[in-house]
C-alpha atoms as a PDB file:
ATOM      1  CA  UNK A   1     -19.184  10.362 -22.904  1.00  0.00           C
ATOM      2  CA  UNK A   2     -22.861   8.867 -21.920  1.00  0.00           C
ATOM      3  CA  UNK A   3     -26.067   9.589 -22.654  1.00  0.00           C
ATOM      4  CA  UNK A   4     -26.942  11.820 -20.200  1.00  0.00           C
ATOM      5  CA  UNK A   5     -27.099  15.462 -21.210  1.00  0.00           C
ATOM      6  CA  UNK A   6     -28.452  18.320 -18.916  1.00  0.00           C
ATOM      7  CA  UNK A   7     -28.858  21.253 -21.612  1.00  0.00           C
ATOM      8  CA  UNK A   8     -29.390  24.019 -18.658  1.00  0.00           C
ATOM      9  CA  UNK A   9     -25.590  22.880 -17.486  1.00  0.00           C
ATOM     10  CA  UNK A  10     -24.511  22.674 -20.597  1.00  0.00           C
ATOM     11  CA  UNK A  11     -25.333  26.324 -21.685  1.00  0.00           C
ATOM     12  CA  UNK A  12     -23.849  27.864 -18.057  1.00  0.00           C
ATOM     13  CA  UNK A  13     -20.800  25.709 -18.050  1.00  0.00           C
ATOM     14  CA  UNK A  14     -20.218  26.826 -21.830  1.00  0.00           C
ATOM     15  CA  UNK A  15     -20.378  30.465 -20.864  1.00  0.00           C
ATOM     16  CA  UNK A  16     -18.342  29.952 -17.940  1.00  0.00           C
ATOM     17  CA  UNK A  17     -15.330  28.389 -20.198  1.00  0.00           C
ATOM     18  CA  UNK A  18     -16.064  31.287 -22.744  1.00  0.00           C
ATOM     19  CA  UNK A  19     -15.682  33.822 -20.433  1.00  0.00           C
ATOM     20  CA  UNK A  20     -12.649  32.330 -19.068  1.00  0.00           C
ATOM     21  CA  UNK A  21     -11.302  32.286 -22.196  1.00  0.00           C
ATOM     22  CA  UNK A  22     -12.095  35.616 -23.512  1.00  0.00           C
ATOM     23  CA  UNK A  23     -14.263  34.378 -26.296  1.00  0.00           C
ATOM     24  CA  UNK A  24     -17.196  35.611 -27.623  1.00  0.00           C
ATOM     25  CA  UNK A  25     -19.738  33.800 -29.913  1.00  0.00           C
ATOM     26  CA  UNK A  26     -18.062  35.020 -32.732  1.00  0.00           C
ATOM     27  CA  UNK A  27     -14.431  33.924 -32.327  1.00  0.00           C
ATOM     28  CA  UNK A  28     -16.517  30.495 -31.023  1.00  0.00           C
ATOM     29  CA  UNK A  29     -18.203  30.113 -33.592  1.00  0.00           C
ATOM     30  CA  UNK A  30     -15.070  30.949 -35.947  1.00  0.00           C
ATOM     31  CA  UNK A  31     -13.185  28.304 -34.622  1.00  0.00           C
ATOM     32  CA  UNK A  32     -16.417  25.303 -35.174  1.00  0.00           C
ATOM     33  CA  UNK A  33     -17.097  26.973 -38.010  1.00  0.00           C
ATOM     34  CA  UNK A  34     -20.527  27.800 -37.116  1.00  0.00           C
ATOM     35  CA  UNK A  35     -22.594  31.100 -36.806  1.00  0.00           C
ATOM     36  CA  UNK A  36     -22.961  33.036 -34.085  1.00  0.00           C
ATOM     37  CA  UNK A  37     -26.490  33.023 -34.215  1.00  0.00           C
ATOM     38  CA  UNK A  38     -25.778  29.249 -33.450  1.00  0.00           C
ATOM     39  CA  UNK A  39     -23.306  29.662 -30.708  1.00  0.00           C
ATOM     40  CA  UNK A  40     -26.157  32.043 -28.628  1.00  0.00           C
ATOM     41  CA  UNK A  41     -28.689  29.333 -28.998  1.00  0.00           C
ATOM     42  CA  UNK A  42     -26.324  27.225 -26.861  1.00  0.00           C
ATOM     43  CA  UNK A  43     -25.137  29.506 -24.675  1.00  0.00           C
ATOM     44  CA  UNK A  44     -29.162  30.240 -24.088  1.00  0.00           C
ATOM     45  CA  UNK A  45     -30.045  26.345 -23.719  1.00  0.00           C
ATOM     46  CA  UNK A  46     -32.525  27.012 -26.694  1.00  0.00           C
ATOM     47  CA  UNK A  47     -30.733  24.257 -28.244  1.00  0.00           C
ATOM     48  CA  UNK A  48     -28.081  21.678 -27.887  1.00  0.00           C
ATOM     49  CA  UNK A  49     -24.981  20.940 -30.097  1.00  0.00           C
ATOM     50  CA  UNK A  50     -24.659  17.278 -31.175  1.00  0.00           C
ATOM     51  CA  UNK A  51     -21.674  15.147 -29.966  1.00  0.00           C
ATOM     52  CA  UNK A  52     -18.889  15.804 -32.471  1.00  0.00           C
ATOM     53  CA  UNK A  53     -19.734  19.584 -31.961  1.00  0.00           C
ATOM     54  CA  UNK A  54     -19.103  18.960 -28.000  1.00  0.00           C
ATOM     55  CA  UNK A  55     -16.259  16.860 -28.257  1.00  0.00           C
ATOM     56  CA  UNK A  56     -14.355  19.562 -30.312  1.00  0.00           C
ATOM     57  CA  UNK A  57     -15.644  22.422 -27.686  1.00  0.00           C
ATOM     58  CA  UNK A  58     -14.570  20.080 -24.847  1.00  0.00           C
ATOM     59  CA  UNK A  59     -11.290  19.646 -26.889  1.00  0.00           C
ATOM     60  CA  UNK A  60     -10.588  23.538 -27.433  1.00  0.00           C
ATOM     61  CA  UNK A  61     -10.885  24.237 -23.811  1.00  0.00           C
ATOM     62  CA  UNK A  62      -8.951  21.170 -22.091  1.00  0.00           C
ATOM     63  CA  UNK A  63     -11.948  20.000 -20.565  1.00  0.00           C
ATOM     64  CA  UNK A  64     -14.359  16.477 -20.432  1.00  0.00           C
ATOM     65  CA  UNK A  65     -16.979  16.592 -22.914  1.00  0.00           C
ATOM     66  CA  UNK A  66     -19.099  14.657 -19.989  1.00  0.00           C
ATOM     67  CA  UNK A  67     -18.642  17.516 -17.439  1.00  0.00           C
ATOM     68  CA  UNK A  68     -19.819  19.792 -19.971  1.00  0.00           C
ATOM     69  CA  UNK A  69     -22.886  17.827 -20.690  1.00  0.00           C
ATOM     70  CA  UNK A  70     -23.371  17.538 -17.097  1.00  0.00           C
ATOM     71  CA  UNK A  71     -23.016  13.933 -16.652  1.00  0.00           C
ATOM     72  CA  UNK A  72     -23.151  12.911 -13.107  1.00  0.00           C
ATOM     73  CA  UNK A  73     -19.865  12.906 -10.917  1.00  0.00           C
ATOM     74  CA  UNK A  74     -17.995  13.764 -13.965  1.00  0.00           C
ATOM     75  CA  UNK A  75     -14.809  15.426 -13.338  1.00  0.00           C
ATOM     76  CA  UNK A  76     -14.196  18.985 -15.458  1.00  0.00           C
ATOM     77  CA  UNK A  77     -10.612  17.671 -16.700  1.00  0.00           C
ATOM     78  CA  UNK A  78      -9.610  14.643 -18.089  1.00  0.00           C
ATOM     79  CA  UNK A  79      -6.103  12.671 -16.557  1.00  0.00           C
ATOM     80  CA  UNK A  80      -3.508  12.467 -19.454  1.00  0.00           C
ATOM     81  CA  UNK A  81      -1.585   9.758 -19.567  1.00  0.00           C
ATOM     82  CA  UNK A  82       2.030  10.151 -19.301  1.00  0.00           C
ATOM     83  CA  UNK A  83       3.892   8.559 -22.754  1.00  0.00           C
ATOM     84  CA  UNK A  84       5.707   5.640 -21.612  1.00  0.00           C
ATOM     85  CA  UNK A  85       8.202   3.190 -23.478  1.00  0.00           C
ATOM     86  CA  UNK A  86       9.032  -0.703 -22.392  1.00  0.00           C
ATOM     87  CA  UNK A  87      12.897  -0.990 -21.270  1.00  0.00           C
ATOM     88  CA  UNK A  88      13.680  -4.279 -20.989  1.00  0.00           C
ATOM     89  CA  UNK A  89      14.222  -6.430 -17.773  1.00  0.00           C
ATOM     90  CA  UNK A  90      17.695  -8.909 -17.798  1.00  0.00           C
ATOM     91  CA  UNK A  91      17.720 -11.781 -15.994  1.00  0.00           C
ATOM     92  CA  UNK A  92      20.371 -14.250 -16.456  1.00  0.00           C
ATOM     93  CA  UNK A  93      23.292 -12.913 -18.275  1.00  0.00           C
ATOM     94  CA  UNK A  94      24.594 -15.909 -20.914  1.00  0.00           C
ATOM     95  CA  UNK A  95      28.357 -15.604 -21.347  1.00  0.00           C
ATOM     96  CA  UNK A  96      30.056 -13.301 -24.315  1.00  0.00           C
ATOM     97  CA  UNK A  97      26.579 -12.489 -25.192  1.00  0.00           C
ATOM     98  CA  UNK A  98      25.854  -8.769 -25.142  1.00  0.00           C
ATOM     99  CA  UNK A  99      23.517  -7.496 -21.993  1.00  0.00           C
ATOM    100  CA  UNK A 100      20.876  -6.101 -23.943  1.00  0.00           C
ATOM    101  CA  UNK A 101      20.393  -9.241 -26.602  1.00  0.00           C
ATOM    102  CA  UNK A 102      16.952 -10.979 -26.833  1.00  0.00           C
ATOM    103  CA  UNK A 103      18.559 -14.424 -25.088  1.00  0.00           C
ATOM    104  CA  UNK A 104      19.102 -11.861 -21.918  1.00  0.00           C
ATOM    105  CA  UNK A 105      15.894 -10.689 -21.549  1.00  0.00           C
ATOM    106  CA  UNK A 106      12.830 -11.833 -19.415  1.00  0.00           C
ATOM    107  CA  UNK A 107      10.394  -9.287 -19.413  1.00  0.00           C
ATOM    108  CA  UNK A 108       9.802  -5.666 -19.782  1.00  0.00           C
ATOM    109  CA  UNK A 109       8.621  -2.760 -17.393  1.00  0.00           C
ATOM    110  CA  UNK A 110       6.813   0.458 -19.254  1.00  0.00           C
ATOM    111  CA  UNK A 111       8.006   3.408 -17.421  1.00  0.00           C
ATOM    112  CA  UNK A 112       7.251   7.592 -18.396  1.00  0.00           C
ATOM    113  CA  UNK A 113       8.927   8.305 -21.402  1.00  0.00           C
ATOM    114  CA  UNK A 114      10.800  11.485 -20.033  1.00  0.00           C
ATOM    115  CA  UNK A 115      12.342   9.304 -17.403  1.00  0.00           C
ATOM    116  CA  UNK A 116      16.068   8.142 -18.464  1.00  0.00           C
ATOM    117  CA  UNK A 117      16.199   4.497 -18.119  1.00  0.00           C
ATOM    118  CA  UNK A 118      17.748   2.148 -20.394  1.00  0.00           C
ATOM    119  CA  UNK A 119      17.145  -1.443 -18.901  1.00  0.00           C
ATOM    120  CA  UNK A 120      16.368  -3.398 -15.754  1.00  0.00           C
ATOM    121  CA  UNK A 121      18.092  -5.650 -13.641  1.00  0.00           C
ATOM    122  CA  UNK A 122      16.239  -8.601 -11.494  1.00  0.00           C
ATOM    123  CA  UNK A 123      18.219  -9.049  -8.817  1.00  0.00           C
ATOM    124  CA  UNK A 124      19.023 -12.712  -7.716  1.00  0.00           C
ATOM    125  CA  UNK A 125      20.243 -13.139  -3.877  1.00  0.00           C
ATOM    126  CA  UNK A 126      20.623 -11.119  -0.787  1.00  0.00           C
ATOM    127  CA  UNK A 127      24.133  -9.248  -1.205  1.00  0.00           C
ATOM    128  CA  UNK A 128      21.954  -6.295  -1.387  1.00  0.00           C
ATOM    129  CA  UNK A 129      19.680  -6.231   1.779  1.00  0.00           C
ATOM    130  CA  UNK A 130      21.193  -3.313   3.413  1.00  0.00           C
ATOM    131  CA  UNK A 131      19.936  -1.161   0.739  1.00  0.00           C
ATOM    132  CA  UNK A 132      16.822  -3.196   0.893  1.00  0.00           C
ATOM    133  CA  UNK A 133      17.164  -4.407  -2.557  1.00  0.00           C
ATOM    134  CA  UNK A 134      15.914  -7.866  -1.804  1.00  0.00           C
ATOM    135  CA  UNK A 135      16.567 -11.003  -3.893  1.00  0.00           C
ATOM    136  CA  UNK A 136      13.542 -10.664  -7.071  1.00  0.00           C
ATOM    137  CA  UNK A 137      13.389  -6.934  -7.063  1.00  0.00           C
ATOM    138  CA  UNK A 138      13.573  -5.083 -10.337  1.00  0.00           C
ATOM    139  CA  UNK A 139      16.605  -2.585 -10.374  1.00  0.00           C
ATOM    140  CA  UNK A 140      16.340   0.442 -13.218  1.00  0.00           C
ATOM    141  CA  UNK A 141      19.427   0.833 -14.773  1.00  0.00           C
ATOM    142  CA  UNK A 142      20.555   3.846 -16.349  1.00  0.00           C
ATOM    143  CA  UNK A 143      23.382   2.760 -19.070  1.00  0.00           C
ATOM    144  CA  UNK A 144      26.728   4.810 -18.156  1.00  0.00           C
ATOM    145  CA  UNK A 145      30.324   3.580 -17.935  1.00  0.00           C
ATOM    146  CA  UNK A 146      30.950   5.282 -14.607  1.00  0.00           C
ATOM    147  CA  UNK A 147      29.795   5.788 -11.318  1.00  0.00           C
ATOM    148  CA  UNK A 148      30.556   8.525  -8.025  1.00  0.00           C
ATOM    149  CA  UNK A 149      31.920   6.714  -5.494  1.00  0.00           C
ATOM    150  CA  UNK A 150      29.513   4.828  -2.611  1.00  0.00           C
ATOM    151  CA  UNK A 151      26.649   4.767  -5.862  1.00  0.00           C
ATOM    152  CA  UNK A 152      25.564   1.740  -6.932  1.00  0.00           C
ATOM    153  CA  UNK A 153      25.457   0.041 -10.360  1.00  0.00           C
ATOM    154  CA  UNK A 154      25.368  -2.798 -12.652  1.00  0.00           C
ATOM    155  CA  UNK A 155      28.664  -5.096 -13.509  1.00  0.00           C
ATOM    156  CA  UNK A 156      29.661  -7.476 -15.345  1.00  0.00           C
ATOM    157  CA  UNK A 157      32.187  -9.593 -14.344  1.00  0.00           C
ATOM    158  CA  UNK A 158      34.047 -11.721 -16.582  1.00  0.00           C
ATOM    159  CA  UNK A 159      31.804 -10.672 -19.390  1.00  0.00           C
ATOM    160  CA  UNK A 160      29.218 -13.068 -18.186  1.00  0.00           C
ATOM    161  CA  UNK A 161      28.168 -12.323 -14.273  1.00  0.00           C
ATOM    162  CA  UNK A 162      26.236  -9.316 -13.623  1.00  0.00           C
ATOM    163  CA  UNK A 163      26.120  -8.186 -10.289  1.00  0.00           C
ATOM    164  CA  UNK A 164      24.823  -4.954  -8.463  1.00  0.00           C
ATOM    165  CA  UNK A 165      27.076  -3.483  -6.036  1.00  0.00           C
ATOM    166  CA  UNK A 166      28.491  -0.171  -4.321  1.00  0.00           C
ATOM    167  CA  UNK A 167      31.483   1.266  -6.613  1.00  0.00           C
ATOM    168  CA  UNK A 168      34.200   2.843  -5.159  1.00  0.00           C
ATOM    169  CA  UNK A 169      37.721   3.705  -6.587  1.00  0.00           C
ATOM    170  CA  UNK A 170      40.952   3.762  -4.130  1.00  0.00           C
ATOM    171  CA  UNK A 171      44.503   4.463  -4.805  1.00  0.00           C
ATOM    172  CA  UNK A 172      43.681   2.813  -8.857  1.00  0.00           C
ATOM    173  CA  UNK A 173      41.630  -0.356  -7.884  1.00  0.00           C
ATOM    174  CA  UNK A 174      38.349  -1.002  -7.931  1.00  0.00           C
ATOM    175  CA  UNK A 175      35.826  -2.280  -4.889  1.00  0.00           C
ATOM    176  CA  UNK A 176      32.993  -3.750  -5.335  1.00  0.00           C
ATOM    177  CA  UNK A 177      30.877  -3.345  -1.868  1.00  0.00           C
ATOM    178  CA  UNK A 178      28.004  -5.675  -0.897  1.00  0.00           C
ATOM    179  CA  UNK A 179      25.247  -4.048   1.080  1.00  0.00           C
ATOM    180  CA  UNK A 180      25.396  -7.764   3.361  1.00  0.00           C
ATOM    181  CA  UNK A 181      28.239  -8.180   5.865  1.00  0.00           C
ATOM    182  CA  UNK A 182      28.246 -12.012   4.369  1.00  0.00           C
ATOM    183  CA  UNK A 183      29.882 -11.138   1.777  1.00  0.00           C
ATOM    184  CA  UNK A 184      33.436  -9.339   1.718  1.00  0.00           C
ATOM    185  CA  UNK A 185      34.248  -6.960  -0.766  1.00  0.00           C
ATOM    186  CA  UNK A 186      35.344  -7.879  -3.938  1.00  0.00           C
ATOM    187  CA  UNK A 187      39.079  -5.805  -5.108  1.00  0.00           C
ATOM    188  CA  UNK A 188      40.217  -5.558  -8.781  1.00  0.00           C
ATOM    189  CA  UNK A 189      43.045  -3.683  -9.369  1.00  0.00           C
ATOM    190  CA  UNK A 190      44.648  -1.991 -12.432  1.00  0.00           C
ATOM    191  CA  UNK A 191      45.361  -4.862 -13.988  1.00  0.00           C
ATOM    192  CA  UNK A 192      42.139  -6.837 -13.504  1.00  0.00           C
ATOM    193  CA  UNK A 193      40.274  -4.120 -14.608  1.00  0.00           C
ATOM    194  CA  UNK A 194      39.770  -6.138 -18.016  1.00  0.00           C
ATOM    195  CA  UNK A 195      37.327  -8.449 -15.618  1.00  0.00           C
ATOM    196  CA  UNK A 196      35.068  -5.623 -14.905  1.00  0.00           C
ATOM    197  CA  UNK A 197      32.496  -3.537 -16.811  1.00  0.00           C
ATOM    198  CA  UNK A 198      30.121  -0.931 -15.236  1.00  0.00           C
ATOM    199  CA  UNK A 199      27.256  -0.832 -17.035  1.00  0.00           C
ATOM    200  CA  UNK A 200      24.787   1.493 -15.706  1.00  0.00           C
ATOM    201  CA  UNK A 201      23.913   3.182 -12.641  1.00  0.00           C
ATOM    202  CA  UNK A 202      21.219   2.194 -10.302  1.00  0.00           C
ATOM    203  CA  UNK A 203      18.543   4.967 -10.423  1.00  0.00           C
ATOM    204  CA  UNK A 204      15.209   3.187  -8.524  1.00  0.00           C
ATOM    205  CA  UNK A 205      14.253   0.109  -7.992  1.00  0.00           C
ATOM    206  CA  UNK A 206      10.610  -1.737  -7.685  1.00  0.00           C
ATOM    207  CA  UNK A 207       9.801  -4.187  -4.721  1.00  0.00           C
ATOM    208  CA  UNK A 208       6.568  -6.596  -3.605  1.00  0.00           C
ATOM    209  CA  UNK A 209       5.273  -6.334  -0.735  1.00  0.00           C
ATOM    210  CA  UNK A 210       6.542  -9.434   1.328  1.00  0.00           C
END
């Protein structure tokens, strides 16, 4: 919080938040547990609170306990940091072992919390360019077994390759769409769907600047 502590600003910015808060130096002093007598004196400037007192005023009205003491270029609200969680990044997938196992993963990426994303995928070549998904980029995965057609997502192939491409189902096969005119589509039909697995959906993905 500092040092600094303007006593004058203290007491106005006080009654200001009181005011806006429809409290009087009773319920104040209620809630700190402190008299009322005690609560004018601040709201006066005759005296000052000491920090824990502050911090628990700042704290009852959402504000920073350094704007209230009038500390210098000290904004009035404090930025809360989103909860996040680590999802894990996969890079090379080792055959019949399953995606999300420890010998998969090379990394993590902390994302919001309240974001649904299950893993990542580091993308390896340029199949993908068109969608400017560029060979290194980190794709985030969301884990579901299907996809609407022309999205893409994460295979497996084979139970051991996993590759991102555009899904789209025709007449009972499945094609598997490069975003690279290199590469031609890849067809499985109803009897190869055994070689296939969607995994997850492509939701955003996370490039350097090049």
């Amino acid at each position: 919080m500092g040092r600094y502590f303007d006593k004058g600003l203290f007491s106005k910015r006080l009654l200001e938040l009181m005011v806006d808060n429809n409290d009087t130096t009773y319920s104040l002093g209620e809630h700190l547990h402190l008299s009322n007598a005690t609560i004018s004196r601040y709201t006066t400037g005759d005296i000052a609170p000491k920090i824990p007192t502050i911090e628990k005023i700042a704290e009852k009205y959402g504000v920073n306990p350094a704007w209230l003491t009038g500390t210098e270029g000290a904004s009035k609200y404090v930025e809360k940091t989103m909860p996040s969680k680590k999802i894990p990044i996969i890079g090379a997938i080792a055959a019949g072992i399953p995606i999300l196992a420890q010998e998969n993963i090379d990394g993590y990426e902390y994302i919001p919390d309240n974001v649904s994303i299950d893993f990542c995928l580091r993308v390896k070549g340029d199949s993908m360019i068109g969608a400017r998904i560029l060979d290194g980029d980190i794709v985030y995965i969301r884990k579901q077994p299907q996809v609407e057609n022309g999205e893409i997502a994460a295979v497996i192939i084979d139970n051991e390759e996993a590759t991102l491409k555009r899904i789209y189902a025709l007449n009972g096969s499945v094609i598997l769409r490069a975003e690279n005119p290199n590469y031609p589509d890849k067809v499985f039909s109803k009897k190869d769907m055994k070689q296939i697995s969607i995994i997850g959906k492509a939701i955003f993905f996370k490039s350097e600047v090049r």
